[in-house]
PDB file of N, CA and C in Angstrom:
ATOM      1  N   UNK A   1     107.145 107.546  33.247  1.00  0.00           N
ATOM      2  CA  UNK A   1     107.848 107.946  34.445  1.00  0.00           C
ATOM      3  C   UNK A   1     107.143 107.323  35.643  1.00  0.00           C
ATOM      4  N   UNK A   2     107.935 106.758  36.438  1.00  0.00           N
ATOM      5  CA  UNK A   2     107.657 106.240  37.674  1.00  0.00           C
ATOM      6  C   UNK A   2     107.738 106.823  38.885  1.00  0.00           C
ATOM      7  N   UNK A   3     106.731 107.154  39.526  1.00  0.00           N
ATOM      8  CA  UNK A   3     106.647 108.199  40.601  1.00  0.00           C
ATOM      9  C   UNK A   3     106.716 106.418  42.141  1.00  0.00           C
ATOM     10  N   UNK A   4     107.787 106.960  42.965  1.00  0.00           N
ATOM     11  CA  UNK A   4     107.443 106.435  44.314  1.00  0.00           C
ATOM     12  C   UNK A   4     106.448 106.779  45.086  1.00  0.00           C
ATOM     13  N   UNK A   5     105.771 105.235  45.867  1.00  0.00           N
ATOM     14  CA  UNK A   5     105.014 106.150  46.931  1.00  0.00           C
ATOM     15  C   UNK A   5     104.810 107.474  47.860  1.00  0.00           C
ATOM     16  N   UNK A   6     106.204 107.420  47.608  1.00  0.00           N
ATOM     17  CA  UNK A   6     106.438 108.676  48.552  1.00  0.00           C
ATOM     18  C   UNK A   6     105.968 110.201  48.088  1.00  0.00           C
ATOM     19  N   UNK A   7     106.436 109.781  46.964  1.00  0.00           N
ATOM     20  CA  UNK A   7     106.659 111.212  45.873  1.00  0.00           C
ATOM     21  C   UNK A   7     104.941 111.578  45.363  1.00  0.00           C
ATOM     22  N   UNK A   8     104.245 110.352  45.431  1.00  0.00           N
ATOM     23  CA  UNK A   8     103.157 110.513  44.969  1.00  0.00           C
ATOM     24  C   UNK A   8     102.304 110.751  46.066  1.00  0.00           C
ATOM     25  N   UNK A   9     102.114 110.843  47.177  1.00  0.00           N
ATOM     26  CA  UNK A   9     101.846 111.245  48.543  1.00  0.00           C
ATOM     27  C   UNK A   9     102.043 112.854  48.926  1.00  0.00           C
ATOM     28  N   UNK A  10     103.310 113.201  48.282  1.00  0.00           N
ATOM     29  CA  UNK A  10     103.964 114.439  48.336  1.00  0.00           C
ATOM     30  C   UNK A  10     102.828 115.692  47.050  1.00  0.00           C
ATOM     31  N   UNK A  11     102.919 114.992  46.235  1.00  0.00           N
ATOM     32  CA  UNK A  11     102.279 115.874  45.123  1.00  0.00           C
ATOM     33  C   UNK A  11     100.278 116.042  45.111  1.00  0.00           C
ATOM     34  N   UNK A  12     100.180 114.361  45.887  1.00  0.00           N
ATOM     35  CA  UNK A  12      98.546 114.142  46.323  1.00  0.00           C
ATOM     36  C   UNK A  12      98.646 115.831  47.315  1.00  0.00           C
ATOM     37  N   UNK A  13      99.475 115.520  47.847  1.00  0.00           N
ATOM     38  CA  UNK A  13      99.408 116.844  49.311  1.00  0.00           C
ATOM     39  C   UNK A  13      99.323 118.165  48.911  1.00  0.00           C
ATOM     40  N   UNK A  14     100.404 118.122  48.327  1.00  0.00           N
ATOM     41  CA  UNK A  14     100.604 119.356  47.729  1.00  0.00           C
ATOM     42  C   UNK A  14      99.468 120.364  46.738  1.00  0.00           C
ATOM     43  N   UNK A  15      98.582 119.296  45.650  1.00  0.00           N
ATOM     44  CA  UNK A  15      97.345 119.420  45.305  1.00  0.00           C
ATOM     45  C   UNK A  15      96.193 119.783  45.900  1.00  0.00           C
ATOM     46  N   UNK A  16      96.338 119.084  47.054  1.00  0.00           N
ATOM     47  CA  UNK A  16      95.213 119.445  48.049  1.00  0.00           C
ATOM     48  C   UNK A  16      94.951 120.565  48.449  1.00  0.00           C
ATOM     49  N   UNK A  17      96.406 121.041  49.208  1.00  0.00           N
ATOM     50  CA  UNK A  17      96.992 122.203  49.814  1.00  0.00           C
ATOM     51  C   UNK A  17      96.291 123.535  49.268  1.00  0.00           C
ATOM     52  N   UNK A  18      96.751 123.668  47.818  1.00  0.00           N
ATOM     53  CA  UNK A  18      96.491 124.786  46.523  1.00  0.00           C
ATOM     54  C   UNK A  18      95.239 124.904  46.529  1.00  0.00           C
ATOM     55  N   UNK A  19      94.231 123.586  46.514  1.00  0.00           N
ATOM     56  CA  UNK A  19      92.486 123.892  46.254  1.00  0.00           C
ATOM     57  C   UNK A  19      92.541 124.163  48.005  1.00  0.00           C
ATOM     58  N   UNK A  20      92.601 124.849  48.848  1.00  0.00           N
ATOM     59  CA  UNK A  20      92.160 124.749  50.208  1.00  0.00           C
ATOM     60  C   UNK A  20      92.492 126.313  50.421  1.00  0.00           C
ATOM     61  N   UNK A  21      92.508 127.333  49.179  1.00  0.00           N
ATOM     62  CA  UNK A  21      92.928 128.969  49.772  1.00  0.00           C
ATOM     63  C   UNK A  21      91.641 129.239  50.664  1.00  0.00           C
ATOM     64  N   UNK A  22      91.993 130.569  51.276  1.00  0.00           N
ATOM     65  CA  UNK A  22      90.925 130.921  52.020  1.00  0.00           C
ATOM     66  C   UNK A  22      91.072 132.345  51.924  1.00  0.00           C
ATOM     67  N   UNK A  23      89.749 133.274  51.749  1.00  0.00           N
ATOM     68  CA  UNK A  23      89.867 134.746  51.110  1.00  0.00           C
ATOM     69  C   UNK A  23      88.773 135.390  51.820  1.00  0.00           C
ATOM     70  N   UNK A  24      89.203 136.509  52.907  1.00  0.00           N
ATOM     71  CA  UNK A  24      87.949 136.853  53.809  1.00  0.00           C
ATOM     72  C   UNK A  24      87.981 138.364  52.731  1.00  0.00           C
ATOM     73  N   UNK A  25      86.753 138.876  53.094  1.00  0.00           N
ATOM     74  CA  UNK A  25      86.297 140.297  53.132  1.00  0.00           C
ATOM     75  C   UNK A  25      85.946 140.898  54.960  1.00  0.00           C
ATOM     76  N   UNK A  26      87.084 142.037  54.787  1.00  0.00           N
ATOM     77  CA  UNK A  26      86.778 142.507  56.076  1.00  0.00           C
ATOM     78  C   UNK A  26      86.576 144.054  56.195  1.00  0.00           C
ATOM     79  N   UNK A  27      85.153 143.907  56.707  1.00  0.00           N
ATOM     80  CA  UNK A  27      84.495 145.178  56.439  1.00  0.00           C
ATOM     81  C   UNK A  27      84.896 146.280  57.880  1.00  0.00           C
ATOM     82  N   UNK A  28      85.428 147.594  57.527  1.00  0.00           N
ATOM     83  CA  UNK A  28      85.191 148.494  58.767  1.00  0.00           C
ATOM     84  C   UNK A  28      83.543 148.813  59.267  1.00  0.00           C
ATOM     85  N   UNK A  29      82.689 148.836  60.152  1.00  0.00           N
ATOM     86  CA  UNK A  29      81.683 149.057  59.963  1.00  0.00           C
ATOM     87  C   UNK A  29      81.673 150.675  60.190  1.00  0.00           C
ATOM     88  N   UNK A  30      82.551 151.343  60.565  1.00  0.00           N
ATOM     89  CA  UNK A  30      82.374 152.588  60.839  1.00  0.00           C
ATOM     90  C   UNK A  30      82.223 153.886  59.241  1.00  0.00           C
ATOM     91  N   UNK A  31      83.554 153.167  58.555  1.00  0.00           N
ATOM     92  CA  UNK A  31      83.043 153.417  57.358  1.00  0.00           C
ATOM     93  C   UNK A  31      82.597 152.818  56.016  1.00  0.00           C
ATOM     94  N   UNK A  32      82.308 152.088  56.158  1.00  0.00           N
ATOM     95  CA  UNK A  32      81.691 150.481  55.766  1.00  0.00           C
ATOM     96  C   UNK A  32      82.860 150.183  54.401  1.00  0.00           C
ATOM     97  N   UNK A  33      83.782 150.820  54.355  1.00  0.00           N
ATOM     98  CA  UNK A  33      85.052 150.288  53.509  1.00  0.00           C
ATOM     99  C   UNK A  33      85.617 149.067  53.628  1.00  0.00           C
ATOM    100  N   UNK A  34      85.451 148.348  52.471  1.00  0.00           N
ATOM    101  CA  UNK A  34      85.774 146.514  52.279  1.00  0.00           C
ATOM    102  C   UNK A  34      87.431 146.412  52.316  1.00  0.00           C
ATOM    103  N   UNK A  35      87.892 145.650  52.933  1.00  0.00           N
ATOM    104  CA  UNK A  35      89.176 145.333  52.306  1.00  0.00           C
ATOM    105  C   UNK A  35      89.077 143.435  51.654  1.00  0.00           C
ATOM    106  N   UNK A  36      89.873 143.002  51.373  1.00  0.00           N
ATOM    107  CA  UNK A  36      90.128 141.992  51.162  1.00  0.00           C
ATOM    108  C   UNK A  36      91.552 140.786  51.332  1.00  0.00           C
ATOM    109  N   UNK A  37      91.634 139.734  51.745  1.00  0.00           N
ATOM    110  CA  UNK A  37      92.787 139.558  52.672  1.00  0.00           C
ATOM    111  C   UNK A  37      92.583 137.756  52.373  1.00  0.00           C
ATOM    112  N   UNK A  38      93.996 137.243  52.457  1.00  0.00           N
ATOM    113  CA  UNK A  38      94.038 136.020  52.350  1.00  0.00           C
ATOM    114  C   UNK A  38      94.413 135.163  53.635  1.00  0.00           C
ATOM    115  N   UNK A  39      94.926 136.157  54.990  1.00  0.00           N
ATOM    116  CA  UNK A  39      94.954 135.840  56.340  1.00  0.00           C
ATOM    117  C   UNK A  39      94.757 136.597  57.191  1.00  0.00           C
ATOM    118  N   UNK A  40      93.944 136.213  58.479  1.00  0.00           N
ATOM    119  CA  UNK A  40      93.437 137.064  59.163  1.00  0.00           C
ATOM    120  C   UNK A  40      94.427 136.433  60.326  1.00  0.00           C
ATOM    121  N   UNK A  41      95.032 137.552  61.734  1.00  0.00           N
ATOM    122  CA  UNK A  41      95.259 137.056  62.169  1.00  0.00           C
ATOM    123  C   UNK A  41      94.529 137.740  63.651  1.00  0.00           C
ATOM    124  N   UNK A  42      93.978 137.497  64.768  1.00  0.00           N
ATOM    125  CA  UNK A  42      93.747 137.921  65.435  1.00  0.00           C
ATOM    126  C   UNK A  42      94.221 137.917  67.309  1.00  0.00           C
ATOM    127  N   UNK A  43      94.389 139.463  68.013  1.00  0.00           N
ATOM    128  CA  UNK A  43      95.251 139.460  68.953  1.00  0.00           C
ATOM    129  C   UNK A  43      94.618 140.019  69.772  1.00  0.00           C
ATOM    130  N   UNK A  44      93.842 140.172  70.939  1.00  0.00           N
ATOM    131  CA  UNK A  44      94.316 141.252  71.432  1.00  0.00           C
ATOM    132  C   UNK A  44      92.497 141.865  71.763  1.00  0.00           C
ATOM    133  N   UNK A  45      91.927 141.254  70.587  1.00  0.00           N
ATOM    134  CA  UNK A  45      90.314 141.927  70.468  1.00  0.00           C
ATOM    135  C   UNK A  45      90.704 142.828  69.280  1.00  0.00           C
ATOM    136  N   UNK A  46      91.727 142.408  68.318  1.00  0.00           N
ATOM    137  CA  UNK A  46      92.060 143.415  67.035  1.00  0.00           C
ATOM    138  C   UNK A  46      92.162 142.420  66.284  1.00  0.00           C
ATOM    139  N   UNK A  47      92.417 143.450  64.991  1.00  0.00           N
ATOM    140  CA  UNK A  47      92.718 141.702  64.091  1.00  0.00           C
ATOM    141  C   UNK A  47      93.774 142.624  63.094  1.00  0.00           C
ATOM    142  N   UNK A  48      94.351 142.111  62.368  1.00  0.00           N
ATOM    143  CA  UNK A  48      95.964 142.324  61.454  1.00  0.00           C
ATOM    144  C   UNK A  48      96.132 141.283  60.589  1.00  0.00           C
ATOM    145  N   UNK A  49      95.856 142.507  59.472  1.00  0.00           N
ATOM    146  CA  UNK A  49      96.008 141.664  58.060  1.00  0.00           C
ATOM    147  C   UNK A  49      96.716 142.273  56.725  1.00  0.00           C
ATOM    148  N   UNK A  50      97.091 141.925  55.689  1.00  0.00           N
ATOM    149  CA  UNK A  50      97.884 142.731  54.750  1.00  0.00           C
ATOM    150  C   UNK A  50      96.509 142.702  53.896  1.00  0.00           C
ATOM    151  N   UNK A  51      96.415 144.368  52.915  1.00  0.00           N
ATOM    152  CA  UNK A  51      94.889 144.154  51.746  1.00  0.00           C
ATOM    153  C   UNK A  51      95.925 143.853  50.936  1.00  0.00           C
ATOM    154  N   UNK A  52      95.078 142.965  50.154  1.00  0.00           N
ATOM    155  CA  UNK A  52      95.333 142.082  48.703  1.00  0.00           C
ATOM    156  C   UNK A  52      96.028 143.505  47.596  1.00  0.00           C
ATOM    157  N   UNK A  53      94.713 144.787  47.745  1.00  0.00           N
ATOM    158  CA  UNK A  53      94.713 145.623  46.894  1.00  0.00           C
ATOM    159  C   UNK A  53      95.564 146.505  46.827  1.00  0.00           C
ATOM    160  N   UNK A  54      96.285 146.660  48.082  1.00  0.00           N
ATOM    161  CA  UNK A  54      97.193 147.715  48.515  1.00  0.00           C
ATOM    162  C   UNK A  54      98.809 147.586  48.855  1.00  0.00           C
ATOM    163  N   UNK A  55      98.877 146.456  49.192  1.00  0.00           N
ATOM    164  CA  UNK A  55      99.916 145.862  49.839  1.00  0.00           C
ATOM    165  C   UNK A  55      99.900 146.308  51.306  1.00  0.00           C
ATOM    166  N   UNK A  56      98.963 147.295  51.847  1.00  0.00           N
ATOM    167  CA  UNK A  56      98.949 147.654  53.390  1.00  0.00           C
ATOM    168  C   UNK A  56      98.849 146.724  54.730  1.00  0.00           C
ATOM    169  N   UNK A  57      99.560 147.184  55.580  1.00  0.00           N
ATOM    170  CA  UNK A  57      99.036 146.433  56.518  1.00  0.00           C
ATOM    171  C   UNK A  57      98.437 147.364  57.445  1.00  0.00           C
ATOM    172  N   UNK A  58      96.914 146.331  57.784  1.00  0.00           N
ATOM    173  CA  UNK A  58      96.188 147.246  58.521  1.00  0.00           C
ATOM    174  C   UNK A  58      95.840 146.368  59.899  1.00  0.00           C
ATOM    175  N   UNK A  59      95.362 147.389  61.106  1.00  0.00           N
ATOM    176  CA  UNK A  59      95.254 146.771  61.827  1.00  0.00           C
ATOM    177  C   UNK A  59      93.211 147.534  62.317  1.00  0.00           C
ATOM    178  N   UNK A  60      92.908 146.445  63.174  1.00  0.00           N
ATOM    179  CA  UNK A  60      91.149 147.017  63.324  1.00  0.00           C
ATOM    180  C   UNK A  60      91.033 146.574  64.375  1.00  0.00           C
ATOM    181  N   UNK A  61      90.365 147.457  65.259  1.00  0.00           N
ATOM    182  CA  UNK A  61      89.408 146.860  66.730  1.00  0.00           C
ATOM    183  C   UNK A  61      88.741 147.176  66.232  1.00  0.00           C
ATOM    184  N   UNK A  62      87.265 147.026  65.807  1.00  0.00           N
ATOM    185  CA  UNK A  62      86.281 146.938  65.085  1.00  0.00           C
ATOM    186  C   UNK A  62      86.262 146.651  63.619  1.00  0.00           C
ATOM    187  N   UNK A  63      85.685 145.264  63.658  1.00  0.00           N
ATOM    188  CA  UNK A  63      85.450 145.276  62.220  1.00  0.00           C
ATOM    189  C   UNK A  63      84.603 143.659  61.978  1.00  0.00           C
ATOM    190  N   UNK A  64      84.085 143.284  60.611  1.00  0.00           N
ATOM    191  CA  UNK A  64      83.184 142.094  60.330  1.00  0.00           C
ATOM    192  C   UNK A  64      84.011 141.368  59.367  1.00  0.00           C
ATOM    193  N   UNK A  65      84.374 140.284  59.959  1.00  0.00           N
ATOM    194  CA  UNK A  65      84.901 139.144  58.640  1.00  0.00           C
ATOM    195  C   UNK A  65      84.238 138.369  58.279  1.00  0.00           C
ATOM    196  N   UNK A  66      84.241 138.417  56.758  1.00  0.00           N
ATOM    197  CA  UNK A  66      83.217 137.160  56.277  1.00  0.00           C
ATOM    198  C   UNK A  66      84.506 136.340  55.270  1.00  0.00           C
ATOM    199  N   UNK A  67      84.666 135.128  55.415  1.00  0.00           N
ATOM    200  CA  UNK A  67      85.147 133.859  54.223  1.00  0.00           C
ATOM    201  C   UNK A  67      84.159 134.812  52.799  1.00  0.00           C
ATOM    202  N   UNK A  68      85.229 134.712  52.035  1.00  0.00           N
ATOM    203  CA  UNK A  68      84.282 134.873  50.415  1.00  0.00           C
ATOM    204  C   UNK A  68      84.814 134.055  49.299  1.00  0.00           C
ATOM    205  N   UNK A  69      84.466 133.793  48.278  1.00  0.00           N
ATOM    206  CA  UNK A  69      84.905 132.698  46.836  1.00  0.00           C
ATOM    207  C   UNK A  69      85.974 133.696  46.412  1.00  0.00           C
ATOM    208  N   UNK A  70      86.389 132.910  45.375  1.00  0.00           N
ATOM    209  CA  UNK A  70      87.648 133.376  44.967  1.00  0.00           C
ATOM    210  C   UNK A  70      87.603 134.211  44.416  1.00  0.00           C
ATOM    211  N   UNK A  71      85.957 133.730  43.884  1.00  0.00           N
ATOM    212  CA  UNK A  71      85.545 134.825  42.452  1.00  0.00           C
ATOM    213  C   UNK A  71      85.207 136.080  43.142  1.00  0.00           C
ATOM    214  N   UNK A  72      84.588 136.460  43.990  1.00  0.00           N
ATOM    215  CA  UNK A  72      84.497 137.808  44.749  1.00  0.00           C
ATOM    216  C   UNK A  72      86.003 138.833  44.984  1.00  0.00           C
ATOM    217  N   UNK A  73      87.073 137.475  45.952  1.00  0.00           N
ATOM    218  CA  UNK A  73      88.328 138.086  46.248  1.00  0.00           C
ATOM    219  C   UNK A  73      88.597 138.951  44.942  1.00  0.00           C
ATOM    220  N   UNK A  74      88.731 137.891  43.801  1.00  0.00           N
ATOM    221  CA  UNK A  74      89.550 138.606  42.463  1.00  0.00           C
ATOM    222  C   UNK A  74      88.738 139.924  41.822  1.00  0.00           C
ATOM    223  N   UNK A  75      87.039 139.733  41.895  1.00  0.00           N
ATOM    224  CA  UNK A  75      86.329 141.177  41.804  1.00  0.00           C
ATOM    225  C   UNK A  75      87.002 142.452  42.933  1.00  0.00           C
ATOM    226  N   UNK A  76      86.983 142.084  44.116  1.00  0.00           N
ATOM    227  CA  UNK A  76      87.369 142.879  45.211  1.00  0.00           C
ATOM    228  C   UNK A  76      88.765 143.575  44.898  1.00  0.00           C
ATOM    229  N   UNK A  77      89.755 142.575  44.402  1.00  0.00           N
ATOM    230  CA  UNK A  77      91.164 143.116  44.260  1.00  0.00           C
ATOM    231  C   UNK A  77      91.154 143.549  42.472  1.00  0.00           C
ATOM    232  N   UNK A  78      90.624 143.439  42.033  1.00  0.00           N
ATOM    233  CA  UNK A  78      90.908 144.079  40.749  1.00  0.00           C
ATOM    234  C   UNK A  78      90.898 145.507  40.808  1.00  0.00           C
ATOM    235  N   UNK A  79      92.088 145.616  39.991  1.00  0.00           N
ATOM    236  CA  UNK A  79      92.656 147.538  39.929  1.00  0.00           C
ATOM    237  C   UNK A  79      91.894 147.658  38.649  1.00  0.00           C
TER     238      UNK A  79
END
């Protein structure tokens, strides 16, 4: 099978895309309860995100985000 430049540009991208997730842990410090989250978005001096574990959406004026591996996220979200 013969892939066009184009097509093969498209799938190079697309590959890339998939290895490039990004998985924070975001801690309340008040009650030091972890959530875990694949986008953070921030507004306001708050930040709003859906947990992996819950399907919730939560929102925080206070709180610590750290980037974590995948392998943590999937420890973090395992039921």
């Amino acid at each position: 099978m013969k892939l066009s430049t184009t097509k093969r540009l498209v799938v190079l991208a697309a590959v890339l895309l998939a290895g490039c997730a990004s998985y924070y842990r975001v801690t309340d410090p008040g009650s030091g309860r972890a959530y875990y989250t694949e986008k953070v978005e921030r507004k306001n001096g708050t930040i709003m995100f859906r947990d992996a574990a819950t399907g919730a959406e939560v929102t925080m004026t206070s709180s610590v985000v750290l980037e974590v591996s995948s392998e943590e996220f999937k420890k973090g979200t395992a039921k």
